[in-house]
N, C-alpha and C. Protein backbone atom coordinates (compact mmCIF):
# COMPACT_ATOMS: atom_id res chain seq x y z
N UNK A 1 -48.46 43.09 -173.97
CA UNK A 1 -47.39 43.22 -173.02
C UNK A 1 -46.29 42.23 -173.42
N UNK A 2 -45.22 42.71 -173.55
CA UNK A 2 -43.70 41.69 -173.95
C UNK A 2 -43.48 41.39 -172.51
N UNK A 3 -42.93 40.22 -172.82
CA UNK A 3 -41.97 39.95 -171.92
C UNK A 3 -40.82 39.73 -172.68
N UNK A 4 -39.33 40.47 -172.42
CA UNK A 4 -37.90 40.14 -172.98
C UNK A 4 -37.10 39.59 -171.91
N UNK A 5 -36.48 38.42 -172.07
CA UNK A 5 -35.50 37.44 -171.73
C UNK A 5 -34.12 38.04 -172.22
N UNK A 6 -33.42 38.67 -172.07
CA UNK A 6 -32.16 38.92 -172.97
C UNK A 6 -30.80 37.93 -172.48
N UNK A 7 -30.29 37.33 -173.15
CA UNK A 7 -29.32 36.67 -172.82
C UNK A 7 -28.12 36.91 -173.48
N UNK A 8 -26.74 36.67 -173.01
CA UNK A 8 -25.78 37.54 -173.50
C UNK A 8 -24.69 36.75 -173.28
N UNK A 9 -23.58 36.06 -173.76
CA UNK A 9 -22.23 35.50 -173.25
C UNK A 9 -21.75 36.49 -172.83
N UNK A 10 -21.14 35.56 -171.57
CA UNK A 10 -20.61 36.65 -170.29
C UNK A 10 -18.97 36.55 -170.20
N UNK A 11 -18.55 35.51 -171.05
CA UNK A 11 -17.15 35.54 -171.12
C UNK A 11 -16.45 35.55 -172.46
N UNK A 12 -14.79 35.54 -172.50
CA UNK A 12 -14.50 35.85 -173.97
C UNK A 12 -14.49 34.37 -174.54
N UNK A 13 -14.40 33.44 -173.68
CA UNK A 13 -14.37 32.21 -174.34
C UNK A 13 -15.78 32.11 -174.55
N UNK A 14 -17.14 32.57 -174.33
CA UNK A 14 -18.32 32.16 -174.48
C UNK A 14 -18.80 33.01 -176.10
N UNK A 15 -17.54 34.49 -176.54
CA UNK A 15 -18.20 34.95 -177.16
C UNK A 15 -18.69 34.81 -178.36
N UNK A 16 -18.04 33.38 -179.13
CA UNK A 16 -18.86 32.54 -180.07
C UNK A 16 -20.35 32.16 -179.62
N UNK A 17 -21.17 32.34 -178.94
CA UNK A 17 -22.07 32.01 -178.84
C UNK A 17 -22.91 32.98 -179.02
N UNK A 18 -24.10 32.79 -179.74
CA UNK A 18 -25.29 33.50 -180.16
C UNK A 18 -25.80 34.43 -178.90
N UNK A 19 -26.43 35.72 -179.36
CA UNK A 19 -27.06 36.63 -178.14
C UNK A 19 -28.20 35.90 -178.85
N UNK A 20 -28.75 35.61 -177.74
CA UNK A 20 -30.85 35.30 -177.67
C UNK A 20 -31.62 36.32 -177.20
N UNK A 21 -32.74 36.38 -177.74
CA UNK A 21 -33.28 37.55 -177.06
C UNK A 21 -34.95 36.84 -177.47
N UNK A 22 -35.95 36.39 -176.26
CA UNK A 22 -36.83 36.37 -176.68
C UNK A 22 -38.45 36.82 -175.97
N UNK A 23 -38.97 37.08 -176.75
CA UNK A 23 -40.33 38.16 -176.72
C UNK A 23 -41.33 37.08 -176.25
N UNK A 24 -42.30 37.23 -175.41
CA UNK A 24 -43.51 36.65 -175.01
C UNK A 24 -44.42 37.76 -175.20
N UNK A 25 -45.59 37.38 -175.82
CA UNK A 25 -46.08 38.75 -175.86
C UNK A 25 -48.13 38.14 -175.48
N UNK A 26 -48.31 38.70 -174.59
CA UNK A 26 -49.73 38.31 -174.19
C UNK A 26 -50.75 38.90 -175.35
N UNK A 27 -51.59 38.07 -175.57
CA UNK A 27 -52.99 38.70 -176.40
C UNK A 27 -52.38 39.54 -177.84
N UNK A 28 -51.37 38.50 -178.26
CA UNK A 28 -50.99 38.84 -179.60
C UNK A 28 -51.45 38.07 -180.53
N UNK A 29 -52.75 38.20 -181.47
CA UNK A 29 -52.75 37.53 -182.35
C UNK A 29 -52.14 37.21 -183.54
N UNK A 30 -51.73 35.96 -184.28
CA UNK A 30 -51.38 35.45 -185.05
C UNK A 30 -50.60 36.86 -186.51
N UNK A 31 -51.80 37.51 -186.84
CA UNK A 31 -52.06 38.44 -187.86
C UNK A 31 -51.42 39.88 -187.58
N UNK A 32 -51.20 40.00 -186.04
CA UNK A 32 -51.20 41.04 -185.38
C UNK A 32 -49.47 41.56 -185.37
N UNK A 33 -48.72 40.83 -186.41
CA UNK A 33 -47.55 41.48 -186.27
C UNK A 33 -47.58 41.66 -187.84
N UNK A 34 -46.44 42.17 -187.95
CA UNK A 34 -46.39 42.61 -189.89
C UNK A 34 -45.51 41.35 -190.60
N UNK A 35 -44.70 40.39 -189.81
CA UNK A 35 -44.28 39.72 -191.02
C UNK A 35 -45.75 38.30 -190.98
N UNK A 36 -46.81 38.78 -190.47
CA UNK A 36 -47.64 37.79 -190.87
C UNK A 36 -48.85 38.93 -191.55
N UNK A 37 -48.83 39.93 -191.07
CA UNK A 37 -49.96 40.60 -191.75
C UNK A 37 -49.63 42.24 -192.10
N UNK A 38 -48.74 42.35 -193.91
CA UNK A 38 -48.41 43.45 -193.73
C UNK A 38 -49.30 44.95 -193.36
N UNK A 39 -50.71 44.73 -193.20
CA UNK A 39 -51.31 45.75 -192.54
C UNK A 39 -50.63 46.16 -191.30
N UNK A 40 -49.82 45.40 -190.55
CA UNK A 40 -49.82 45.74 -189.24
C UNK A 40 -48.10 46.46 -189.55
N UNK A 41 -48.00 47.29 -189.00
CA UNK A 41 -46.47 48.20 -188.87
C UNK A 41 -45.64 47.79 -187.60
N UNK A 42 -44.72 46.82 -187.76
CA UNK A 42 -44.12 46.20 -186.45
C UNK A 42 -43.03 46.12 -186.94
N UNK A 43 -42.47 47.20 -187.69
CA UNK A 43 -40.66 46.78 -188.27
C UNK A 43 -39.56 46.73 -187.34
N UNK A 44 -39.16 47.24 -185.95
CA UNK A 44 -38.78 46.56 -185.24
C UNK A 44 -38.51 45.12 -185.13
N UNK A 45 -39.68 44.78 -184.56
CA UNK A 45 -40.23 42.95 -184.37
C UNK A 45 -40.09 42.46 -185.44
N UNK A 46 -40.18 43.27 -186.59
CA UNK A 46 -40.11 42.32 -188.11
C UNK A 46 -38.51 41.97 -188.48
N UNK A 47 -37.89 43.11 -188.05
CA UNK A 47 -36.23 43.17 -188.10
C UNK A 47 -35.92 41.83 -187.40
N UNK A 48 -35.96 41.79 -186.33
CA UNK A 48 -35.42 40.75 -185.41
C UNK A 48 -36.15 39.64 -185.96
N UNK A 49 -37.21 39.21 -186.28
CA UNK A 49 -37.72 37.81 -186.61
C UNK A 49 -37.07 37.65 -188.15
N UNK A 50 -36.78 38.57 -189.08
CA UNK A 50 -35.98 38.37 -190.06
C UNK A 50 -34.38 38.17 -190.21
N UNK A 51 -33.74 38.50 -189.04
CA UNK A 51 -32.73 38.09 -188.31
C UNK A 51 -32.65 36.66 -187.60
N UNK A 52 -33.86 36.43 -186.84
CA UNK A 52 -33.41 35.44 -185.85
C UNK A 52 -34.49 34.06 -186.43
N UNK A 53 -34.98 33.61 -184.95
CA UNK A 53 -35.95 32.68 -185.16
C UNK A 53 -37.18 32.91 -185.01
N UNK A 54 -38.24 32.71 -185.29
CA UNK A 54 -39.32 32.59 -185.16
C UNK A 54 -40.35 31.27 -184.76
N UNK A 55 -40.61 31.18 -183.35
CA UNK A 55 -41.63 29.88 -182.68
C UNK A 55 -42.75 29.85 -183.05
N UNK A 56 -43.00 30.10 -184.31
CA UNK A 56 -44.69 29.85 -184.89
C UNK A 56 -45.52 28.75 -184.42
N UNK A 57 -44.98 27.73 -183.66
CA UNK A 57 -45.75 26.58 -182.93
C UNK A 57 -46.10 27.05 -182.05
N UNK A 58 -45.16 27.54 -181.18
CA UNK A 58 -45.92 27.85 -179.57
C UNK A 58 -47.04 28.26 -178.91
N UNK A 59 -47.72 27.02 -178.78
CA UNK A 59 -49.53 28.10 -179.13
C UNK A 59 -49.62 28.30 -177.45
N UNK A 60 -50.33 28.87 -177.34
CA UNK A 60 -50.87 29.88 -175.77
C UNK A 60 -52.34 29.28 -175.45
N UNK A 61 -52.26 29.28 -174.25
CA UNK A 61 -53.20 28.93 -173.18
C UNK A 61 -53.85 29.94 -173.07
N UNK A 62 -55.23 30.01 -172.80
CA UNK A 62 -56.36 31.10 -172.38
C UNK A 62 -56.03 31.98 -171.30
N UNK A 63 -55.36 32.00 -169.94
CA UNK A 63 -54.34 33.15 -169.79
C UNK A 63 -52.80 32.40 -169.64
N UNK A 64 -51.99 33.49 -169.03
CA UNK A 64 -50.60 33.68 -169.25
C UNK A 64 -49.64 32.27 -169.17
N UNK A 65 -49.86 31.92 -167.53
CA UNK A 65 -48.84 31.17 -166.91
C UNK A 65 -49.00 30.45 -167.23
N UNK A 66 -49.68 28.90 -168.24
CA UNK A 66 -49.59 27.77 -168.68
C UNK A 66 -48.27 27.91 -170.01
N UNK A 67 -48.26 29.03 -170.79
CA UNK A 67 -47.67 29.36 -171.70
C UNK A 67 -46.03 29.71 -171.16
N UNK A 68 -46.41 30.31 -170.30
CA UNK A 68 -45.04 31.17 -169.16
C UNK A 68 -44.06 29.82 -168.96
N UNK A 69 -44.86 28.87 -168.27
CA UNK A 69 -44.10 27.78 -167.29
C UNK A 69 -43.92 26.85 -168.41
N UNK A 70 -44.52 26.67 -169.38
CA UNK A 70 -44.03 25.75 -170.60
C UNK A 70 -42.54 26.42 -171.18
N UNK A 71 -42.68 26.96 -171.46
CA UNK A 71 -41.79 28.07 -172.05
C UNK A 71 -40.42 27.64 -171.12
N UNK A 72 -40.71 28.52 -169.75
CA UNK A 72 -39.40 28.42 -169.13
C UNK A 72 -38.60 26.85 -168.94
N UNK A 73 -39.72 25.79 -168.71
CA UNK A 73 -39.24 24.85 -168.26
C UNK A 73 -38.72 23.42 -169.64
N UNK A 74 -39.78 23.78 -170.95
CA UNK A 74 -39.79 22.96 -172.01
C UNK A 74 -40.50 21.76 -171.74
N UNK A 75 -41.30 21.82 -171.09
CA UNK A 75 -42.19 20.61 -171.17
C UNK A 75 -43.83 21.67 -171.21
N UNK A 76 -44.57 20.25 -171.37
CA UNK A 76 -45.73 20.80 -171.31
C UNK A 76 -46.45 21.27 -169.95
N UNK A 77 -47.23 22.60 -169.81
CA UNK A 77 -47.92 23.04 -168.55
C UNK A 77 -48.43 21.66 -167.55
N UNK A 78 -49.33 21.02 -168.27
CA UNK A 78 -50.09 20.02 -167.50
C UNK A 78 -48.99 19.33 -166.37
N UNK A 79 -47.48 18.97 -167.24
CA UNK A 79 -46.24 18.17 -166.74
C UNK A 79 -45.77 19.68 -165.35
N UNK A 80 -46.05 20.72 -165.83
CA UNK A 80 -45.81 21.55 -164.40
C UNK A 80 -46.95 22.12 -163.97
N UNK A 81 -47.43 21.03 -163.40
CA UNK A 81 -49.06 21.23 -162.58
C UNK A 81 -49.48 22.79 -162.76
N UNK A 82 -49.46 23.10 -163.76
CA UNK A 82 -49.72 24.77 -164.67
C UNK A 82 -51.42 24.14 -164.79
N UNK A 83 -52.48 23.94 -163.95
CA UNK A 83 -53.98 23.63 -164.75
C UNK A 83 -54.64 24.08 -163.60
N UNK A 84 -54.03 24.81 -162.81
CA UNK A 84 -55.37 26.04 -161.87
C UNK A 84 -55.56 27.21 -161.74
N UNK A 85 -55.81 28.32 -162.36
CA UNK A 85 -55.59 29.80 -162.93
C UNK A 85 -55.28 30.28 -161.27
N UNK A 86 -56.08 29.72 -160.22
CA UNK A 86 -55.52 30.41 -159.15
C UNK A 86 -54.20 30.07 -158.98
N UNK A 87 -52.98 29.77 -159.25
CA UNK A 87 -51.81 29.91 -159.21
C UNK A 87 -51.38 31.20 -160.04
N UNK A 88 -51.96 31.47 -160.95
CA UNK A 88 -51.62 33.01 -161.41
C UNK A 88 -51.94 33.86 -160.90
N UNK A 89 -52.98 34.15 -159.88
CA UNK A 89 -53.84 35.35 -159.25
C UNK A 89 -53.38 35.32 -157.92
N UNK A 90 -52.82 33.94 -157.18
CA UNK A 90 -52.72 33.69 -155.73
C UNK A 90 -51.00 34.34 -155.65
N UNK A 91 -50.12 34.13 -156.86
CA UNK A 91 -48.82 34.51 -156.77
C UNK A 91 -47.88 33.04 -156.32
N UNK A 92 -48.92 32.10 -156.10
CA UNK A 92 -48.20 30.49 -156.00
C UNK A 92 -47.33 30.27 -157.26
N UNK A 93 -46.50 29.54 -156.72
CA UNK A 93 -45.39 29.27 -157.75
C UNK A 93 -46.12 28.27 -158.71
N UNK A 94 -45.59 28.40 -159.82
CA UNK A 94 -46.50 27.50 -160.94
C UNK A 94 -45.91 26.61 -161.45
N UNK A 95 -44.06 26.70 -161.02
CA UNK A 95 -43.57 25.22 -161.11
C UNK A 95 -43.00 24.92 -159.97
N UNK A 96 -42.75 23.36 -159.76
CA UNK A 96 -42.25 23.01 -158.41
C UNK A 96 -40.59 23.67 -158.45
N UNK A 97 -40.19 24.00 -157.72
CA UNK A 97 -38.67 24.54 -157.65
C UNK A 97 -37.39 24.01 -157.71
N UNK A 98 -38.10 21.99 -158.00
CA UNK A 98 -36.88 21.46 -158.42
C UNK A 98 -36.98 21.19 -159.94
N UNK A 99 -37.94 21.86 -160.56
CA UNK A 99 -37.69 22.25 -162.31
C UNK A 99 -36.56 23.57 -162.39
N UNK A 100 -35.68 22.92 -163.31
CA UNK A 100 -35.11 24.02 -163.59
C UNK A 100 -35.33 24.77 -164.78
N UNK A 101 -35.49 26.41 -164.99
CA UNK A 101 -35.65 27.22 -165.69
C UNK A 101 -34.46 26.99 -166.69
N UNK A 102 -35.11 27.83 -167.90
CA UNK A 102 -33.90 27.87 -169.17
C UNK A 102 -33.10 29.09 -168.68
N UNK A 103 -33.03 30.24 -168.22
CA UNK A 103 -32.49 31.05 -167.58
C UNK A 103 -31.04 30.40 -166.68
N UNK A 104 -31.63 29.54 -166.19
CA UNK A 104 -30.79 28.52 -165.05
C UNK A 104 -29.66 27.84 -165.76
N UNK A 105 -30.39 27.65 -166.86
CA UNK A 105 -29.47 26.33 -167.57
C UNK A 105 -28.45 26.90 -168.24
N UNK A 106 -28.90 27.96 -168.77
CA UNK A 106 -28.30 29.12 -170.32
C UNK A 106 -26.99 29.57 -168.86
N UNK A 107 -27.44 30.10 -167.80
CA UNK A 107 -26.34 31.10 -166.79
C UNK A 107 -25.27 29.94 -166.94
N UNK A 108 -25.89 28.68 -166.40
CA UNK A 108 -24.54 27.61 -166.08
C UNK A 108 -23.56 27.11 -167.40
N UNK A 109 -23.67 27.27 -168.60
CA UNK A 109 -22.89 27.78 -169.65
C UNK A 109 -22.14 28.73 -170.28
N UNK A 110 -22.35 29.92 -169.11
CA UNK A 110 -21.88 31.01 -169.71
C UNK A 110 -22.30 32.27 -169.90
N UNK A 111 -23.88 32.19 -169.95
CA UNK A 111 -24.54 33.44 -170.42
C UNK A 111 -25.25 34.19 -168.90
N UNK A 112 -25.12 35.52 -169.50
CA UNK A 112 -25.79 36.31 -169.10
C UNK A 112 -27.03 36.23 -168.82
N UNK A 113 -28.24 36.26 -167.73
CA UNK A 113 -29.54 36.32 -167.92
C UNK A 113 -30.17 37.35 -167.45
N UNK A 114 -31.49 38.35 -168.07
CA UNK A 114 -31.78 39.30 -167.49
C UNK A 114 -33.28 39.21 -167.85
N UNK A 115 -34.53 39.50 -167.24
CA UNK A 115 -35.92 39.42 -167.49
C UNK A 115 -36.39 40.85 -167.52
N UNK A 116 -37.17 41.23 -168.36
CA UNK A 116 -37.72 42.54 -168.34
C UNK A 116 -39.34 41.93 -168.62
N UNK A 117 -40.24 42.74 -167.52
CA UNK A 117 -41.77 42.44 -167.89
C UNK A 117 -42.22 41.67 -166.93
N UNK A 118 -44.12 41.33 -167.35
CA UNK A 118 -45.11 40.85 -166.43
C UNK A 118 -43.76 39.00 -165.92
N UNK A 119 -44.07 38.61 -165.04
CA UNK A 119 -43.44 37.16 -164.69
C UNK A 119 -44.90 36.11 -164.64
N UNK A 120 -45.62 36.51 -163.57
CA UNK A 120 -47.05 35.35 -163.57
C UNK A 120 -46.97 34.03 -163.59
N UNK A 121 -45.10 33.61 -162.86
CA UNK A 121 -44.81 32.19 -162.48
C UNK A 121 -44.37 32.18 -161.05
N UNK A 122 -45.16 32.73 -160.45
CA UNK A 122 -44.91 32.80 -158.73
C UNK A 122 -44.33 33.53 -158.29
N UNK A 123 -44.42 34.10 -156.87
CA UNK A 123 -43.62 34.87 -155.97
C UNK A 123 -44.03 34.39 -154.90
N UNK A 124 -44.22 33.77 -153.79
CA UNK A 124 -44.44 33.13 -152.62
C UNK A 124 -43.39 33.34 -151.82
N UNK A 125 -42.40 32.67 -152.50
CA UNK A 125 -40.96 32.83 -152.36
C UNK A 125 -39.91 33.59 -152.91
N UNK A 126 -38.81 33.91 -152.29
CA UNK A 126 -37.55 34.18 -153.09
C UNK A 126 -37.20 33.34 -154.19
N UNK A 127 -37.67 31.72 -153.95
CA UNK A 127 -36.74 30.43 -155.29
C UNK A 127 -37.45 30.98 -156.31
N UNK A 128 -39.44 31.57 -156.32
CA UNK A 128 -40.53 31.48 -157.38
C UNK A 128 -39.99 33.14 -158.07
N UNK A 129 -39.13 33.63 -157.56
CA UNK A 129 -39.08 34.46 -158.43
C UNK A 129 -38.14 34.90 -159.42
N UNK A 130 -37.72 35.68 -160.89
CA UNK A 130 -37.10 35.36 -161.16
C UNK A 130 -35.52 35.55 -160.93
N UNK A 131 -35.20 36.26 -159.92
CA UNK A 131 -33.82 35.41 -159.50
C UNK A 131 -33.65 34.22 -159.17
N UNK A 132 -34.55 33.83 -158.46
CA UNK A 132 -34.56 32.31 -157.79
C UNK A 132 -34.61 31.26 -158.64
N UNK A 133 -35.31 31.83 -160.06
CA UNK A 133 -34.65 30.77 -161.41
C UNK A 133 -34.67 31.19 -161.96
N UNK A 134 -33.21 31.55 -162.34
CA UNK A 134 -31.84 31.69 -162.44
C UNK A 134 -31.47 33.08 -163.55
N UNK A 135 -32.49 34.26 -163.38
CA UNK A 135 -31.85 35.95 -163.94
C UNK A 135 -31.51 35.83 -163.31
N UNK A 136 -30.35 36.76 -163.40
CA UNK A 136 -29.06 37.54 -162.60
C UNK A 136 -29.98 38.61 -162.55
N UNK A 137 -30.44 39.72 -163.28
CA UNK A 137 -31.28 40.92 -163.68
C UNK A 137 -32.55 40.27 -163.49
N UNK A 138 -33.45 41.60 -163.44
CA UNK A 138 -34.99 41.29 -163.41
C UNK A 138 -35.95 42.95 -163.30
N UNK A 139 -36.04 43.19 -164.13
CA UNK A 139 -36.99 44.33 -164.19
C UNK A 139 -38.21 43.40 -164.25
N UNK A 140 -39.03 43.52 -162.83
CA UNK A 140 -40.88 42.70 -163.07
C UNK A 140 -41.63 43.44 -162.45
N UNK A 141 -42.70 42.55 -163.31
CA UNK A 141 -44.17 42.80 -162.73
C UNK A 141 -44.78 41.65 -162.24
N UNK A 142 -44.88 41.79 -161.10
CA UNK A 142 -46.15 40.48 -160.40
C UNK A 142 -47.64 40.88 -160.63
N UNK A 143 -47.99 41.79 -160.49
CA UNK A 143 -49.37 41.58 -160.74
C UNK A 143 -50.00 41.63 -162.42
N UNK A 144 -50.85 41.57 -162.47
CA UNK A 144 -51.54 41.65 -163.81
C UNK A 144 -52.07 42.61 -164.33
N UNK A 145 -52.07 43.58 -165.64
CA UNK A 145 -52.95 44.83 -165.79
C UNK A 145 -52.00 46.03 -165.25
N UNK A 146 -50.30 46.12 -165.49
CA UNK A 146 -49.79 47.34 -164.68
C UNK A 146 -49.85 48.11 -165.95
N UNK A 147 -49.95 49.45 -165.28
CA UNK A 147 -49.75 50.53 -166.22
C UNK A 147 -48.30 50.99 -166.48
N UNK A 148 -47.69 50.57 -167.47
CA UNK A 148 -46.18 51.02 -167.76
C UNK A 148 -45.89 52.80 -167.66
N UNK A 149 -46.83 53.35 -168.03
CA UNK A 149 -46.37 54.38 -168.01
C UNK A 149 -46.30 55.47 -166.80
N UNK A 150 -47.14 54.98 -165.16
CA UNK A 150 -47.06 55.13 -164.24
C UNK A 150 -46.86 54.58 -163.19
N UNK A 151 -46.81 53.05 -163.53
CA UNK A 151 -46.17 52.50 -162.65
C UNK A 151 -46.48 51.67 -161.41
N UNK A 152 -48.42 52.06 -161.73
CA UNK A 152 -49.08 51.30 -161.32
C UNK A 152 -49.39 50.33 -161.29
């Protein structure tokens, strides 16, 4: 399952600035794309990582939201009390709401923010979700295991 972040300068003075676009992708192993293992056929994904950047560090937590809330916030999970899986299953927010998201930070410069995909960093609230830090857009999924192609 991807998750895409797309970000976009929203003005003409912003339009020197780079479009970002980046992929989270659950239960992807290492090997499991083609510019690490040409068995695998991912020329899409191979296009864009031959284009852009590639986070070969970012290693992943045993499930989602330790990885999720690192990600959004740039520190480590443990630093956003990310170390009780029931915050992923309960829908509790998984960072406190005076962390601010990169979404948050990227809008207040200029850019565009839009989320497509699973979230698995809270909904309790309006702040835990991702409008509340800081997409403008948001195609989601709160629960875990949806079927894309029905909608379940």
């Amino acid at each position: 399952m991807f998750v895409l972040l797309s970000l976009a300068a929203s003005s003409v003075e912003a339009a020197d600035k780079p479009h970002l676009v980046f992929f989270m992708a659950d239960d992807t192993g290492w090997n499991n794309v083609g510019w690490h293992n040409p068995d695998m056929l991912t020329p899409h994904a191979d296009a864009l990582v031959a284009e852009g950047v590639e986070l070969a560090r970012h290693y992943a937590f045993v499930y989602c939201s330790p990885s999720r809330s690192s990600f959004m916030t740039g520190r480590l999970p443990y630093h956003v009390q990310q170390i009780n899986r029931q915050n992923c299953d309960t829908g509790q927010g998984v960072a406190p709401l005076n962390m601010t998201f990169l979404p948050a930070k990227l809008a207040a410069v200029g850019y565009q923010t839009f989320h497509v995909g699973k979230w698995h960093l809270g909904m309790s609230t309006p702040g835990h979700i991702p409008k509340g830090r800081g997409f403008q857009e948001s195609l989601v999924y709160f629960e875990g295991a949806e079927d894309h192609n029905t909608q379940r």
